[in-house]
PDB file of N, CA and C in Angstrom:
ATOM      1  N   UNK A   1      10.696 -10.384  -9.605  1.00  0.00           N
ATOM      2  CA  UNK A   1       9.556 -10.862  -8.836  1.00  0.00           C
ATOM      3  C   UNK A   1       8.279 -10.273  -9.430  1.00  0.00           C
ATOM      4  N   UNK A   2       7.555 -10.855  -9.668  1.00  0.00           N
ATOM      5  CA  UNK A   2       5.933 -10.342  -9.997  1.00  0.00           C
ATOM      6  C   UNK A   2       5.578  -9.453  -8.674  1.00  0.00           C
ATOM      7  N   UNK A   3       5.119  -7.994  -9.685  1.00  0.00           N
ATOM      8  CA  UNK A   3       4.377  -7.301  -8.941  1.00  0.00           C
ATOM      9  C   UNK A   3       3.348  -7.223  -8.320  1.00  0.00           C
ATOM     10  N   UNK A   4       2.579  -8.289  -8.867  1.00  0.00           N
ATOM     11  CA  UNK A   4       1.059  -8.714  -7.598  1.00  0.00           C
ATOM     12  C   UNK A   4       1.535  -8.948  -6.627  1.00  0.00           C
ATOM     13  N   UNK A   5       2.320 -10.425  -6.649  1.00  0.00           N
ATOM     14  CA  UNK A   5       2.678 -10.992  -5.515  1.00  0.00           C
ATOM     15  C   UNK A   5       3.427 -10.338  -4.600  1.00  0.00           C
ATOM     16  N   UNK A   6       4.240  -9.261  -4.725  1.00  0.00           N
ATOM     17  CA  UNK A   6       4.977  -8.466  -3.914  1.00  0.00           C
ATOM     18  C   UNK A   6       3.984  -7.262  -3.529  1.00  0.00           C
ATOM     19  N   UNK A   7       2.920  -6.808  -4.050  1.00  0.00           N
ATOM     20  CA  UNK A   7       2.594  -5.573  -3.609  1.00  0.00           C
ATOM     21  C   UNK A   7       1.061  -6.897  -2.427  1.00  0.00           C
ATOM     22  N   UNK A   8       0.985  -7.700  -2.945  1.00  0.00           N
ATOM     23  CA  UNK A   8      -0.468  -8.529  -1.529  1.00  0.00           C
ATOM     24  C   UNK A   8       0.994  -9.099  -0.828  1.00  0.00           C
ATOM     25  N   UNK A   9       2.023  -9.505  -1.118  1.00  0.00           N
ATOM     26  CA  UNK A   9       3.091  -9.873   0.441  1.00  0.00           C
ATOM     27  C   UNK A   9       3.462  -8.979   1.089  1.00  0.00           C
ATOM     28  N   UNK A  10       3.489  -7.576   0.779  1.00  0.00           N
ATOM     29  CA  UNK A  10       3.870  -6.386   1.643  1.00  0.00           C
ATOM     30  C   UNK A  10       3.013  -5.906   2.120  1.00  0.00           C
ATOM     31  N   UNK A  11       1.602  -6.042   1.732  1.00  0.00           N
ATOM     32  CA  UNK A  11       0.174  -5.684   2.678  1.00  0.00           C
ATOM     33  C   UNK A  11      -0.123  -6.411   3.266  1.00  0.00           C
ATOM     34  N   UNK A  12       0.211  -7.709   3.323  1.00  0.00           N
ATOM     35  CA  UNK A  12       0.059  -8.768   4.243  1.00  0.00           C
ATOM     36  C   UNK A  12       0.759  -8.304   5.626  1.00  0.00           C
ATOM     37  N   UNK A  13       1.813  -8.751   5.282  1.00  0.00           N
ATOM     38  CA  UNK A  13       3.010  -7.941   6.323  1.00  0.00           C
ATOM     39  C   UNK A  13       3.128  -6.925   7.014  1.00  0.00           C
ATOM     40  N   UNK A  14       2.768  -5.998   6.291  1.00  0.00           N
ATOM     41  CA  UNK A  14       2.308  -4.559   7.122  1.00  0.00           C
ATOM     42  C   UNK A  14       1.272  -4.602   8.118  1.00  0.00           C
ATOM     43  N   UNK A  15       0.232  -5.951   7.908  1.00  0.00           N
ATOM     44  CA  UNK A  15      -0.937  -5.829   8.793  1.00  0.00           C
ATOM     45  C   UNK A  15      -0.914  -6.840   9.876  1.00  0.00           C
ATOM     46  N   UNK A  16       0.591  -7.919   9.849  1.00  0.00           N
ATOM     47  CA  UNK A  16       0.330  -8.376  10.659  1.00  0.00           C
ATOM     48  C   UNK A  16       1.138  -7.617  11.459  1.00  0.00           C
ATOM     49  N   UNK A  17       1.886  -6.444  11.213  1.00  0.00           N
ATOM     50  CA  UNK A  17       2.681  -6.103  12.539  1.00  0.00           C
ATOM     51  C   UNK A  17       2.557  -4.901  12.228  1.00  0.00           C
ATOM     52  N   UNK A  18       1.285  -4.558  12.184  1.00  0.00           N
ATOM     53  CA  UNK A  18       0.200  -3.497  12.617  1.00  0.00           C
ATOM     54  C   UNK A  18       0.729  -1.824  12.006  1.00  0.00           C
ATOM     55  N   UNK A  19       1.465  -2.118  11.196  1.00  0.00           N
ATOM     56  CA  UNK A  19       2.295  -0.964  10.421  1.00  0.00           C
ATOM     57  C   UNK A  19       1.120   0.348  10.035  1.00  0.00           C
ATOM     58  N   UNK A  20       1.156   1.377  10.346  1.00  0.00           N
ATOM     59  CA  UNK A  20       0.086   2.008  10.019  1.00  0.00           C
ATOM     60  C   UNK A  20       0.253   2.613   8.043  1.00  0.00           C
ATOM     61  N   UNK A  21       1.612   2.541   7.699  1.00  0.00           N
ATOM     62  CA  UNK A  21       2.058   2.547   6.404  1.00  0.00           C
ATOM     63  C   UNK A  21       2.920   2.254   5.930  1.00  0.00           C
ATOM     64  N   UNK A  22       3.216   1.771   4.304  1.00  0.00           N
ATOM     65  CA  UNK A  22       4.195   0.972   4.236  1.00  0.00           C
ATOM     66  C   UNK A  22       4.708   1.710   2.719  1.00  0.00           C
ATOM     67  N   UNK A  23       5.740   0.938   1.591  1.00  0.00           N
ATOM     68  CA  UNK A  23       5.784   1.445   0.932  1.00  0.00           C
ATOM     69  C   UNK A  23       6.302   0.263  -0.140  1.00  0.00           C
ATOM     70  N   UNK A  24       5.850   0.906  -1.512  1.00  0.00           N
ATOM     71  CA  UNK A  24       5.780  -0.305  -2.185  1.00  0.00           C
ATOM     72  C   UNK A  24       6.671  -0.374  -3.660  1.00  0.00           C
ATOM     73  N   UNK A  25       7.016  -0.663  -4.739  1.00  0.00           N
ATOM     74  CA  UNK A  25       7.752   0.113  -5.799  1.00  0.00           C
ATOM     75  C   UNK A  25       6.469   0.445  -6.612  1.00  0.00           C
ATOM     76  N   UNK A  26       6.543   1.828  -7.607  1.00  0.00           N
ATOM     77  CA  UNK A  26       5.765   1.978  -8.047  1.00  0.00           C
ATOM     78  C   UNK A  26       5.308   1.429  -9.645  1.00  0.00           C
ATOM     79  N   UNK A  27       4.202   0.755  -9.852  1.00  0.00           N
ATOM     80  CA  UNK A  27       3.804   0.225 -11.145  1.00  0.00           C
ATOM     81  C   UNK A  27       2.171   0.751 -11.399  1.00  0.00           C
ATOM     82  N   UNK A  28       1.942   0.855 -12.680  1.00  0.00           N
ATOM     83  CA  UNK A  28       0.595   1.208 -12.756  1.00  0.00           C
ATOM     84  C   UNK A  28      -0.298   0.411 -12.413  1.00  0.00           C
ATOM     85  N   UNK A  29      -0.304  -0.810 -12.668  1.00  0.00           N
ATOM     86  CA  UNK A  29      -1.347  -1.636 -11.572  1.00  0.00           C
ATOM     87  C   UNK A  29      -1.535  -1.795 -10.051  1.00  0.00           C
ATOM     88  N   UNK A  30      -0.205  -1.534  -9.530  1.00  0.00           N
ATOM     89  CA  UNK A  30      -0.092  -1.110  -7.973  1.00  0.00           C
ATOM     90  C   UNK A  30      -0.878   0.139  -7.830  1.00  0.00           C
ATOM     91  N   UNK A  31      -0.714   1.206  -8.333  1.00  0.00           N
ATOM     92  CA  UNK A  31      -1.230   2.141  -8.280  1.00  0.00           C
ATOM     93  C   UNK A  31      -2.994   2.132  -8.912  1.00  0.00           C
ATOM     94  N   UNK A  32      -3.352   1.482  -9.729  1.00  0.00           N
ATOM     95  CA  UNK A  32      -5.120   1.472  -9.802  1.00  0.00           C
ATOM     96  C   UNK A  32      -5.502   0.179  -9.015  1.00  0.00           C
ATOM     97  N   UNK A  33      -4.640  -0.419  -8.105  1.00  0.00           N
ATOM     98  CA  UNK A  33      -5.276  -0.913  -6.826  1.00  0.00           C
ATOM     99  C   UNK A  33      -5.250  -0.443  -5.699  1.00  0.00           C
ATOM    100  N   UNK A  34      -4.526   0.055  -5.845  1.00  0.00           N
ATOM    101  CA  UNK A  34      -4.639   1.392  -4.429  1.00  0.00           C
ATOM    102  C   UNK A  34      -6.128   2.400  -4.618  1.00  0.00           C
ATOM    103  N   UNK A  35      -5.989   2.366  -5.772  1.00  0.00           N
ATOM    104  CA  UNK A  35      -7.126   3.357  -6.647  1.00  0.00           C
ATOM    105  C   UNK A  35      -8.210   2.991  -5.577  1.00  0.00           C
ATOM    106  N   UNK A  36      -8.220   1.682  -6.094  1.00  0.00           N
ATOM    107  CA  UNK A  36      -9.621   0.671  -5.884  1.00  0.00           C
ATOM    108  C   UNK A  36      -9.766   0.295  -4.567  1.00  0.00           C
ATOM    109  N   UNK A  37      -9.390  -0.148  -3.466  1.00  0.00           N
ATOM    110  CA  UNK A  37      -8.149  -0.576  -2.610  1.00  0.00           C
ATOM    111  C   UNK A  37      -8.967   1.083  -1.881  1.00  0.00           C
ATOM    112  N   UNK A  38      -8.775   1.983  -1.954  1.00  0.00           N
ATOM    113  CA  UNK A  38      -9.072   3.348  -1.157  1.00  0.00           C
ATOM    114  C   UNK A  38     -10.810   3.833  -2.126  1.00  0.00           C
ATOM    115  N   UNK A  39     -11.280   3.687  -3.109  1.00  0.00           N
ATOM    116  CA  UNK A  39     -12.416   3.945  -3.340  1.00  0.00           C
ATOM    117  C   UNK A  39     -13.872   2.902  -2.831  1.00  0.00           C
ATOM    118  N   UNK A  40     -12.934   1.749  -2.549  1.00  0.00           N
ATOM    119  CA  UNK A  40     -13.731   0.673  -1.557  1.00  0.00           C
ATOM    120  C   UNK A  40     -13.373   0.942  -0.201  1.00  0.00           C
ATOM    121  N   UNK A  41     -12.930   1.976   0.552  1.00  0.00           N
ATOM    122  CA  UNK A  41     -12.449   2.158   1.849  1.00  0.00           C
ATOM    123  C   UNK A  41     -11.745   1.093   2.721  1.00  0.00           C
ATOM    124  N   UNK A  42     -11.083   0.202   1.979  1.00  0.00           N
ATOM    125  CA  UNK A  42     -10.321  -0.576   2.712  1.00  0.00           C
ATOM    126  C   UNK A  42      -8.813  -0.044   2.874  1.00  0.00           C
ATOM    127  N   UNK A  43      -8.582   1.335   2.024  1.00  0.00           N
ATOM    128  CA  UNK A  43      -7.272   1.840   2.781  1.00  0.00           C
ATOM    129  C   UNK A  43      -7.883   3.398   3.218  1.00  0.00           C
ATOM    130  N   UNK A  44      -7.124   4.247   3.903  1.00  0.00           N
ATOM    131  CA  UNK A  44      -6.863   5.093   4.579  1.00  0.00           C
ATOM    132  C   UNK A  44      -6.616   6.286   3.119  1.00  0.00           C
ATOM    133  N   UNK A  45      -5.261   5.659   2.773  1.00  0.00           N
ATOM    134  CA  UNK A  45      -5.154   6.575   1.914  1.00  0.00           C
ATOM    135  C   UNK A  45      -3.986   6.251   1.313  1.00  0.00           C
ATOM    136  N   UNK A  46      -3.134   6.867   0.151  1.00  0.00           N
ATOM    137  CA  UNK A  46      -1.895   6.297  -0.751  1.00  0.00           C
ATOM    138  C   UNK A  46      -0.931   7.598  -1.744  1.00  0.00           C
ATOM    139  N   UNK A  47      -0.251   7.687  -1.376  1.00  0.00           N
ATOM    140  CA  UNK A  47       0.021   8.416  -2.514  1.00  0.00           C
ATOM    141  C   UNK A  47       2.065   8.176  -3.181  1.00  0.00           C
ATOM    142  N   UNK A  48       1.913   9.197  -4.145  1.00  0.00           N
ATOM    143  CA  UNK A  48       3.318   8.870  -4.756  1.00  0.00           C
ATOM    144  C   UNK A  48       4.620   9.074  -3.758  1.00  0.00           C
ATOM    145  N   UNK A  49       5.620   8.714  -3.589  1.00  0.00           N
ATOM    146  CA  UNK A  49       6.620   8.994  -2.675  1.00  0.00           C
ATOM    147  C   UNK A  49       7.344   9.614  -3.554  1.00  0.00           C
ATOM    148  N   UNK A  50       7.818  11.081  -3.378  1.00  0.00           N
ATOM    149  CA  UNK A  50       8.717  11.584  -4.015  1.00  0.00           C
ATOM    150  C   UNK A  50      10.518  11.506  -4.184  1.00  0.00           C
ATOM    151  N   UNK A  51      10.543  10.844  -5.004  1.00  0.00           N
ATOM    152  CA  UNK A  51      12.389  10.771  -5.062  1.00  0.00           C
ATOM    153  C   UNK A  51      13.204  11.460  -5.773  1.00  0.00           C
ATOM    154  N   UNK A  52      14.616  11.989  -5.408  1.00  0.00           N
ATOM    155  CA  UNK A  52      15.097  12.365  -6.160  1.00  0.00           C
ATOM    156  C   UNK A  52      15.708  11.882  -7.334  1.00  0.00           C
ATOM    157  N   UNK A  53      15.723  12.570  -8.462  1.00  0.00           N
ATOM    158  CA  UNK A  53      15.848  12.143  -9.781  1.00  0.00           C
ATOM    159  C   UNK A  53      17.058  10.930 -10.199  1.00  0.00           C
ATOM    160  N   UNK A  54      16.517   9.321 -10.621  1.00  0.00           N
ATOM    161  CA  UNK A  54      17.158   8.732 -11.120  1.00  0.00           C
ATOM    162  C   UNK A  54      17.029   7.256 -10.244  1.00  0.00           C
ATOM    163  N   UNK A  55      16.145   7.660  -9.205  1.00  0.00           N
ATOM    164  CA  UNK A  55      15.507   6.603  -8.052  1.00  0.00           C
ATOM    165  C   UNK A  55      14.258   6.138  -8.871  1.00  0.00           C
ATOM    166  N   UNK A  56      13.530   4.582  -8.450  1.00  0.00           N
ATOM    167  CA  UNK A  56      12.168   4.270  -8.963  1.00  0.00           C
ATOM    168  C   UNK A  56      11.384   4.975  -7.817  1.00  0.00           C
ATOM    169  N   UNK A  57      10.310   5.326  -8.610  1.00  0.00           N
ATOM    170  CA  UNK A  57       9.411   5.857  -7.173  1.00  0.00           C
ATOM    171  C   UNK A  57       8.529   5.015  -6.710  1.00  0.00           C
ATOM    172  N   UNK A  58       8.184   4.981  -5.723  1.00  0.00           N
ATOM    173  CA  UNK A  58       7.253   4.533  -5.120  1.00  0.00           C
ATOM    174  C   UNK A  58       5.805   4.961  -4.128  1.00  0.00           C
ATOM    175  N   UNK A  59       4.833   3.907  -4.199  1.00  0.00           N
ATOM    176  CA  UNK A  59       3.814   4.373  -3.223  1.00  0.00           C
ATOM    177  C   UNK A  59       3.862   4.136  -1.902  1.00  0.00           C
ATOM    178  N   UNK A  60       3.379   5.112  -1.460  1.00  0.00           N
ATOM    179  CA  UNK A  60       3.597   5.097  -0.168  1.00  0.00           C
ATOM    180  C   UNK A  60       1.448   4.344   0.129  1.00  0.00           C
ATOM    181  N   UNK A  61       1.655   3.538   0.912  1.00  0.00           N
ATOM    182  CA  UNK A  61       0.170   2.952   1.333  1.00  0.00           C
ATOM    183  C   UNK A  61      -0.335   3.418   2.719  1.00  0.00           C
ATOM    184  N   UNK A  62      -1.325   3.950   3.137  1.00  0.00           N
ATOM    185  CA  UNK A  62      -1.586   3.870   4.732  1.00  0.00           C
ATOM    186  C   UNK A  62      -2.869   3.469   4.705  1.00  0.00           C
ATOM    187  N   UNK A  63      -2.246   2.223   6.130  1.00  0.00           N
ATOM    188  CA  UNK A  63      -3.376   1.343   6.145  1.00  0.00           C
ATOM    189  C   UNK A  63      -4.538   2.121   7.118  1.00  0.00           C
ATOM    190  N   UNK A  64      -5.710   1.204   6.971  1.00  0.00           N
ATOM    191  CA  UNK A  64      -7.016   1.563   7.888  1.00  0.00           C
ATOM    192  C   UNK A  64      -7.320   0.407   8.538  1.00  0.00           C
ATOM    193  N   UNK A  65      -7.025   0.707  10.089  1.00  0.00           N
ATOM    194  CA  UNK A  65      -7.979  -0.398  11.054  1.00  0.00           C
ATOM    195  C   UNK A  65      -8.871  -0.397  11.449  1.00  0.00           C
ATOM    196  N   UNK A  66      -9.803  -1.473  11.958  1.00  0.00           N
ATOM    197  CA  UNK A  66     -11.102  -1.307  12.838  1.00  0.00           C
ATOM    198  C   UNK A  66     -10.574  -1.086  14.193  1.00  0.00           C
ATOM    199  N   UNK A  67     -11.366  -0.262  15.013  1.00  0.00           N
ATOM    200  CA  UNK A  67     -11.040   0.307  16.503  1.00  0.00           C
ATOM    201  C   UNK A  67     -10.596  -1.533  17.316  1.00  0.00           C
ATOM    202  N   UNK A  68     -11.163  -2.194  16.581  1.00  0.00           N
ATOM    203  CA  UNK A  68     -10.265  -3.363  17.796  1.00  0.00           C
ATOM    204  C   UNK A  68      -9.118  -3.873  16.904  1.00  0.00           C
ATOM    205  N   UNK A  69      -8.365  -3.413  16.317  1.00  0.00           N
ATOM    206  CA  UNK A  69      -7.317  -3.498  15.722  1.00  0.00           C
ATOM    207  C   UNK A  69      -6.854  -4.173  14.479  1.00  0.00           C
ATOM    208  N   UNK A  70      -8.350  -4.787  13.915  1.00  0.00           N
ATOM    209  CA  UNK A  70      -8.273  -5.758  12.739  1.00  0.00           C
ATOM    210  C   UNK A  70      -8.115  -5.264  11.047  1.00  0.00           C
ATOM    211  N   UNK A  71      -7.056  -5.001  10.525  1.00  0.00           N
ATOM    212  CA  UNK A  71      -6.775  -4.734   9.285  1.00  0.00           C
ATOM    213  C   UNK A  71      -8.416  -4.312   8.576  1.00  0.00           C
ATOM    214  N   UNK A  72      -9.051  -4.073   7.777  1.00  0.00           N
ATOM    215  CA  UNK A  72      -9.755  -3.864   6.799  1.00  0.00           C
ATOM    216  C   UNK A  72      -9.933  -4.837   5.398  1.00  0.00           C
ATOM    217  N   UNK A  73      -8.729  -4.369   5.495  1.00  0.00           N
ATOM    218  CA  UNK A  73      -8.435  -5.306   3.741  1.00  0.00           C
ATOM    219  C   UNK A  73      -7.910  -6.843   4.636  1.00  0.00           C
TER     220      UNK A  73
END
C-alpha cells in the first residue's frame, strides 16, 4: 500500500472517532510530515514508538483539537 495514502487514511480515522493518538508504520516521509504537520501546530505532538529488536517501528501521532471538538488538521 502507498505510504501517503495510509498515513492521510489513518489521520482521517483517528479524527473521526476522536482518537486522541494513533500510530502509524514508520517511513521518512511520514516522519518529515509529522515534522511539518507539528511545526504548523496542527498536531499536538509525535514521536518514535520504541520496539523491540526485529519489529518495524513506528510513529506514534497525537492529535490536537479545538475546545469544541473539531480536529485541527
Amino acid at each position: 500500500m502507498d505510504h501517503l495514502a495510509n498515513f492521510f487514511s489513518s489521520l482521517q480515522n483517528a479524527q473521526q472517532k476522536k482518537k486522541p493518538c494513533f500510530s502509524i508504520p514508520f517511513t521518512k516521509i511520514s516522519w518529515q510530515i509529522c515534522a511539518l504537520l507539528h511545526s504548523e501546530g496542527l498536531l499536538q505532538g509525535f514521536s518514535v514508538d520504541s520496539t523491540p529488536p526485529g519489529n518495524q517501528k513506528s510513529i506514534l501521532l497525537f492529535l490536537k483539537y479545538q475546545q469544541i471538538g473539531r480536529a485541527h488538521v
